[in-house]
C-alpha atoms as a PDB file:
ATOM      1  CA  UNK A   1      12.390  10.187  -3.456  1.00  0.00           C
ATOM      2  CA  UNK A   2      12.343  12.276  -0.690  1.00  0.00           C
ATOM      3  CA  UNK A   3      15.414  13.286   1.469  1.00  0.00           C
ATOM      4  CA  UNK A   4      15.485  10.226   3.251  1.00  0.00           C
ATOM      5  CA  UNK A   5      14.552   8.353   0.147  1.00  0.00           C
ATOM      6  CA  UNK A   6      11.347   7.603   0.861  1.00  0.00           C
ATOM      7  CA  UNK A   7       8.440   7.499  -1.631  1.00  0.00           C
ATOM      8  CA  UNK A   8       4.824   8.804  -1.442  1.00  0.00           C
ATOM      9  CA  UNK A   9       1.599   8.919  -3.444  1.00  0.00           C
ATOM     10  CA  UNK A  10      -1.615  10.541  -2.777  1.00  0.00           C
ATOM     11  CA  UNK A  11      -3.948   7.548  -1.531  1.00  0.00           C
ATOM     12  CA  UNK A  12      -7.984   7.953  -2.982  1.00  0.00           C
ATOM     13  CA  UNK A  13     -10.603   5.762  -2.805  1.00  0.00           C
ATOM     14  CA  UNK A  14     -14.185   6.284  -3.570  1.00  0.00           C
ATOM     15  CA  UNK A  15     -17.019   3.607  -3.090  1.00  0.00           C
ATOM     16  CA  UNK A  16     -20.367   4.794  -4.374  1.00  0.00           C
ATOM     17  CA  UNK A  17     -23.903   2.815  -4.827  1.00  0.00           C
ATOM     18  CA  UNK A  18     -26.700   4.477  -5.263  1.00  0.00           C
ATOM     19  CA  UNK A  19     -27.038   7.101  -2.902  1.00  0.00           C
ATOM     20  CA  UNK A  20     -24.560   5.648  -0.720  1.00  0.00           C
ATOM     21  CA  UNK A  21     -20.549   7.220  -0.211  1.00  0.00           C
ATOM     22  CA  UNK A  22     -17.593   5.808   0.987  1.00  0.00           C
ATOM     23  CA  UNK A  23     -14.560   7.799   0.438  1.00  0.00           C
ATOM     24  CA  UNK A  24     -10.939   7.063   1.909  1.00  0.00           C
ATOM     25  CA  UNK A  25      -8.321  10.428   1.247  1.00  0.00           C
ATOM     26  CA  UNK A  26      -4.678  10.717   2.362  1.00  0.00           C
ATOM     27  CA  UNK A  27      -0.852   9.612   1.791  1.00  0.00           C
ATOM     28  CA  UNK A  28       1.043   6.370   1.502  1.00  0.00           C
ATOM     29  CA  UNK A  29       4.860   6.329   1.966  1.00  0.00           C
ATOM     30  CA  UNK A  30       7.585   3.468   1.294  1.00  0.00           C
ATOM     31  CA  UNK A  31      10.487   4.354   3.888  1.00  0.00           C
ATOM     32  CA  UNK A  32      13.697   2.477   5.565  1.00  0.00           C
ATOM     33  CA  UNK A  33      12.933   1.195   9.158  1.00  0.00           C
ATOM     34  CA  UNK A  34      14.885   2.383  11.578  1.00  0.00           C
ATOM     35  CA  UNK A  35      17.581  -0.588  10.990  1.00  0.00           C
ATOM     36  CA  UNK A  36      17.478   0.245   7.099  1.00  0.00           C
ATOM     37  CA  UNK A  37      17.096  -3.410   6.507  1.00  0.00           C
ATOM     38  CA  UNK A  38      13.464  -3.718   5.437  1.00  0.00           C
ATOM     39  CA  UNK A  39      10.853  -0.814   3.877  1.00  0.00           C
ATOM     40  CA  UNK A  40       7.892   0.693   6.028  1.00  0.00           C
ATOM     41  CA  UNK A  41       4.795   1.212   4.328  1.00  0.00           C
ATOM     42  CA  UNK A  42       2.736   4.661   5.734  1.00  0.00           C
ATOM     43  CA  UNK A  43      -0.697   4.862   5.701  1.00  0.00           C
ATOM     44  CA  UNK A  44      -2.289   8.433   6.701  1.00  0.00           C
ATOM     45  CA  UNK A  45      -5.702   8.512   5.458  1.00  0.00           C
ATOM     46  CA  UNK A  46      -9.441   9.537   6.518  1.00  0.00           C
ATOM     47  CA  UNK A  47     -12.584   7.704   5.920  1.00  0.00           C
ATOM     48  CA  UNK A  48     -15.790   9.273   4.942  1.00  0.00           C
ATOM     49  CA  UNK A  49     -18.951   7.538   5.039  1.00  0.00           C
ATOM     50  CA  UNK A  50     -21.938   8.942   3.763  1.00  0.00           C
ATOM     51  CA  UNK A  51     -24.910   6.291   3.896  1.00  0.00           C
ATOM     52  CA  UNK A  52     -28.350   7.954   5.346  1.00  0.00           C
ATOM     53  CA  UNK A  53     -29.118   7.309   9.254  1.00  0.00           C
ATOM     54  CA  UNK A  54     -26.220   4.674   9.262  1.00  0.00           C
ATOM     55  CA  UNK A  55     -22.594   6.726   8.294  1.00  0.00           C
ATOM     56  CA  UNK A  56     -21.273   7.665  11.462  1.00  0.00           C
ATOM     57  CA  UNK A  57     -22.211   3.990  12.658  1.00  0.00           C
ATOM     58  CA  UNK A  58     -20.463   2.449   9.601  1.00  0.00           C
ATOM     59  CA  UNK A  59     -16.730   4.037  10.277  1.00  0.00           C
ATOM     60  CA  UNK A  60     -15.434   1.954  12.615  1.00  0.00           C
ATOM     61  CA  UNK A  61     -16.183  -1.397  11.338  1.00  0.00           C
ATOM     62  CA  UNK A  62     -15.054  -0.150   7.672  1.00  0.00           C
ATOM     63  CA  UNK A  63     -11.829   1.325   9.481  1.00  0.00           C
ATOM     64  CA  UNK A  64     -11.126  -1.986  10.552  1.00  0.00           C
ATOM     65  CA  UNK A  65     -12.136  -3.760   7.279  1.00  0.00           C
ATOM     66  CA  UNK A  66      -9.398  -1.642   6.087  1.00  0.00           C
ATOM     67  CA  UNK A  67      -7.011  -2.055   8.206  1.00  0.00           C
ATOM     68  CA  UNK A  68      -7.269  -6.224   7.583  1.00  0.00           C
ATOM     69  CA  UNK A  69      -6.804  -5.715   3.965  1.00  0.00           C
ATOM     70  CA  UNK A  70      -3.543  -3.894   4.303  1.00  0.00           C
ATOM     71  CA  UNK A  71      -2.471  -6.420   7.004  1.00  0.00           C
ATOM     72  CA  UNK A  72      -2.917  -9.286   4.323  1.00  0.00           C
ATOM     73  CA  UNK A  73      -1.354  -7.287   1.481  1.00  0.00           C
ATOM     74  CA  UNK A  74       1.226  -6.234   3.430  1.00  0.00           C
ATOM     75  CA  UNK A  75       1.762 -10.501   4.362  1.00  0.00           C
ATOM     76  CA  UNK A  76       1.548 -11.329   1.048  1.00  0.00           C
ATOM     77  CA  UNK A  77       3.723  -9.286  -0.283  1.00  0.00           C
ATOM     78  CA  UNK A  78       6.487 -10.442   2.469  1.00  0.00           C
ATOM     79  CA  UNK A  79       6.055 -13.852   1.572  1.00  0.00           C
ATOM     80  CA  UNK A  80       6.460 -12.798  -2.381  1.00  0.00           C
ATOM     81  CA  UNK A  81       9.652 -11.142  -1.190  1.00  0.00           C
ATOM     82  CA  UNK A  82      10.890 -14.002   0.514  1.00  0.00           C
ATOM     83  CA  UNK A  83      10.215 -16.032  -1.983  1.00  0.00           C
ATOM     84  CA  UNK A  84      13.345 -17.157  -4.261  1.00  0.00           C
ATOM     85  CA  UNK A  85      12.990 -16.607  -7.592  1.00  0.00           C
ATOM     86  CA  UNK A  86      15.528 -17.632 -10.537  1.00  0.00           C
ATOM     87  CA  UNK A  87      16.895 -14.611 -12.176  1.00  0.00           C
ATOM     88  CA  UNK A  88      16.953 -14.062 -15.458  1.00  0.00           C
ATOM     89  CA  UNK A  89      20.647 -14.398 -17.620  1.00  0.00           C
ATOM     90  CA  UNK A  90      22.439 -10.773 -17.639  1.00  0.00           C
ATOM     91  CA  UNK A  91      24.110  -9.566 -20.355  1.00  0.00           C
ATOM     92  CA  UNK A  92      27.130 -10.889 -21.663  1.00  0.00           C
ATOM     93  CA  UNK A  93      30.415  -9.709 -20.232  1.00  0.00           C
ATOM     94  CA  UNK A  94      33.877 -10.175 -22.085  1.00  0.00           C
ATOM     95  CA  UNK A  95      34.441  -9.957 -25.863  1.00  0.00           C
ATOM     96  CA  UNK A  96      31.860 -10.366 -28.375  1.00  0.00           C
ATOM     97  CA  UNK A  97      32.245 -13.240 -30.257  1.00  0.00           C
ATOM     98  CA  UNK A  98      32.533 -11.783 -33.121  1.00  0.00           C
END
């Protein structure tokens, strides 16, 4: 963890098909929000598309593609949180039976 505990990984993501090139470079990070109550997750990255006469076109639309797919992961994985789940037994406490 860093010094305010938060986490982060190097974020890459290459798309290729035939002699088309999508590549997506940069940083996540997990971090407390301000309140310290929930986590933050970072995304810092930059998108490379290399598909003749069409790349520079293609960026924005894939940027947003993007951007949807973390929204929904990022939903899902609040309502997994919020979720209730039985725990499992922990171990034993007091003397041992035997």
């Amino acid at each position: 963890p860093g010094p305010e505990g938060a986490r982060e990984a190097e974020l890459v993501v290459v798309a290729t098909t035939g002699p088309h090139r999508g590549e997506l470079r940069g940083r996540l990070a997990l971090a407390r929000n301000e309140t310290g109550r929930s986590t933050l997750l970072r995304v810092r990255a930059e998108l490379t598309v290399a598909v003749p006469l069409l790349g520079g076109r293609l960026t924005g639309p894939l940027l947003g593609l993007l951007q949807a797919a973390l929204d929904r992961q990022d939903a899902a994985l609040a309502d997994w949180l919020a979720t209730p789940r039985a725990t499992a037994p922990g171990p034993a406490t007091g003397p041992s039976p035997d």
